[in-house]
Structure formats: structure tokens, C-alpha cells
Protein backbone atom coordinates (compact mmCIF):
# COMPACT_ATOMS: atom_id res chain seq x y z
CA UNK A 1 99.94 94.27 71.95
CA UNK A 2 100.23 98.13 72.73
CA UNK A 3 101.27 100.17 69.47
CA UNK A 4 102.55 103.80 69.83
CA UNK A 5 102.41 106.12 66.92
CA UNK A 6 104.00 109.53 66.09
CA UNK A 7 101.41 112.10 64.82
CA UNK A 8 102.32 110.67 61.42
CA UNK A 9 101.44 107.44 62.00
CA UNK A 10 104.39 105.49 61.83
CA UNK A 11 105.49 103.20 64.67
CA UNK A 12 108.10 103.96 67.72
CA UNK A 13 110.07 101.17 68.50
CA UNK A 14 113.25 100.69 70.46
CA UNK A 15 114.48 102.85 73.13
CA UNK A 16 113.76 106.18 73.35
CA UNK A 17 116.15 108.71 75.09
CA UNK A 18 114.81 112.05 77.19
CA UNK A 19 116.30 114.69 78.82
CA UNK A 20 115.25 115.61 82.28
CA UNK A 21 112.54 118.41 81.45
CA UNK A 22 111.47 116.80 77.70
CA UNK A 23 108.23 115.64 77.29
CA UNK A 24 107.26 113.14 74.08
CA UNK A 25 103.52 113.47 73.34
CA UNK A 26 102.23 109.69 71.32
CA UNK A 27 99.29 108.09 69.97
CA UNK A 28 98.39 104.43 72.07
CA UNK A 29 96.52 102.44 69.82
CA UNK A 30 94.20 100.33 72.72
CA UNK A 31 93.08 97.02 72.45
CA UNK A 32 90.43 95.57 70.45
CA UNK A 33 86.59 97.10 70.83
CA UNK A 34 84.55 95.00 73.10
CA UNK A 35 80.92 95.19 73.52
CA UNK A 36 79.98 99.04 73.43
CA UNK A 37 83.57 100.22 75.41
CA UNK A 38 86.90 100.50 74.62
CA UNK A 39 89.57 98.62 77.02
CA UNK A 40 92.51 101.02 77.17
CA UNK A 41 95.59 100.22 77.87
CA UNK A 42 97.16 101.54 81.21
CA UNK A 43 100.89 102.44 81.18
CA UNK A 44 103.01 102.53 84.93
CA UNK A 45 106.68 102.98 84.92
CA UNK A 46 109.18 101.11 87.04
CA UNK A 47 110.53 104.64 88.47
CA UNK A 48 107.38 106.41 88.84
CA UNK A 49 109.52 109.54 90.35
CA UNK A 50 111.59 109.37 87.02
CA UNK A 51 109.03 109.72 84.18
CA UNK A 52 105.32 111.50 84.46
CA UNK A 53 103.21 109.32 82.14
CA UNK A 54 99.72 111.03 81.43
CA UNK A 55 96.90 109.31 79.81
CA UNK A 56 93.58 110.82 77.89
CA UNK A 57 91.49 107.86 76.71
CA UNK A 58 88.56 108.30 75.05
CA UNK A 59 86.20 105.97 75.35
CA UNK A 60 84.47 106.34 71.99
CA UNK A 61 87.80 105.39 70.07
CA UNK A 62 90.89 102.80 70.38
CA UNK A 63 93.55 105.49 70.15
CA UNK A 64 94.43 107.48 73.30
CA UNK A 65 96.96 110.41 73.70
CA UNK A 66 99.94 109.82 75.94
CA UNK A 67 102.55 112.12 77.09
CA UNK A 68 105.75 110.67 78.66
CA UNK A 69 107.79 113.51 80.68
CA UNK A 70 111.49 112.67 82.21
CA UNK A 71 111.51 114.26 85.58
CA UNK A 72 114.56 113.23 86.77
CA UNK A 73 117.73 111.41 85.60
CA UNK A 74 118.73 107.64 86.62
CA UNK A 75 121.63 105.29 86.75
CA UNK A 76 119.63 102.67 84.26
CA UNK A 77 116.86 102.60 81.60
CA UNK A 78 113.13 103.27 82.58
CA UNK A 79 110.82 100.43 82.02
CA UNK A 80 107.44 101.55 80.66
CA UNK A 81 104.85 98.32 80.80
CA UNK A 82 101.32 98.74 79.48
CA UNK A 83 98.68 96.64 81.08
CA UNK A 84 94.89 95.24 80.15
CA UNK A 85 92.17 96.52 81.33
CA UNK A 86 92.03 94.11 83.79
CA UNK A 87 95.77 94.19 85.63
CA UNK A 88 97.90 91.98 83.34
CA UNK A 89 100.66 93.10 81.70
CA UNK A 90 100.53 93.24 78.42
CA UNK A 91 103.88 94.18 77.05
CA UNK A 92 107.26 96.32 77.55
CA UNK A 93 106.82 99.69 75.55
């Protein structure tokens, strides 16, 4: 299951609330080492237009650095769903 981290290393959990313009950088931890690669997580959002999500895996360690910008505003809550290296979802985050 997908784990973000602040900078500090404790956990994010619940909702998290941005204002159009606000960016919120976060550590991904990725799934477990397999063979001689790591299989990151990928992250899409349900209103791609809404929220930027940029990724920087590195393939040499688990954790990744993810930045989650609000580009516009909406009527409802953005879904953010992080999926296995191979397509399936994984969870909500």
C-alpha cells in the first residue's frame, strides 16, 4: 500500500486541502524491491486538469519525490489513486 511522508517522516493521511496555485512536495514510499529494480508506484488523478502530479523515481531506492499542484478549483474532492507497476490500482491516496 502507497505511504506518503512529510520531510520529517511522519505519515499524511486524510484529506488534504490546496489552494489553486499551492503546490505540496511528499516522499512516496514504493513498493517492495524486486529482483535488481524498484516498482514505483504511479499516481493519476480523477481531474487531471485540476491537480499537476509530478513524479521523480529513482530507481536505485523505494522512496520517490512527488509534488501535487492544484491548478484549478472544483465542485468536489480530487481523487488521487496510485497504481502497480503493472496497471492495477493499488489504493486511494
Amino acid at each position: 500500500m502507497p505511504v506518503f511522508k512529510r520531510n520529517n517522516g511522519t505519515s499524511v493521511t486524510g484529506e488534504v486541502t490546496l489552494v489553486v496555485g499551492n503546490s505540496l512536495r511528499l516522499k512516496l514510499d514504493g513498493e517492495p524491491k524486486t529482483a535488481a529494480t524498484v516498482a514505483h508506484f504511479t499516481l493519476r488523478s480523477d481531474l487531471p486538469d485540476a491537480v499537476a502530479i509530478a513524479q521523480s523515481p529513482d530507481e536505485r531506492r523505494r522512496e520517490q519525490s512527488v509534488t501535487i499542484t492544484a491548478n484549478r478549483t472544483t465542485a468536489s474532492a480530487v481523487t488521487i489513486r496510485a497504481y502497480h507497476a503493472d496497471g492495477n490500482a493499488a489504493a486511494n491516496v
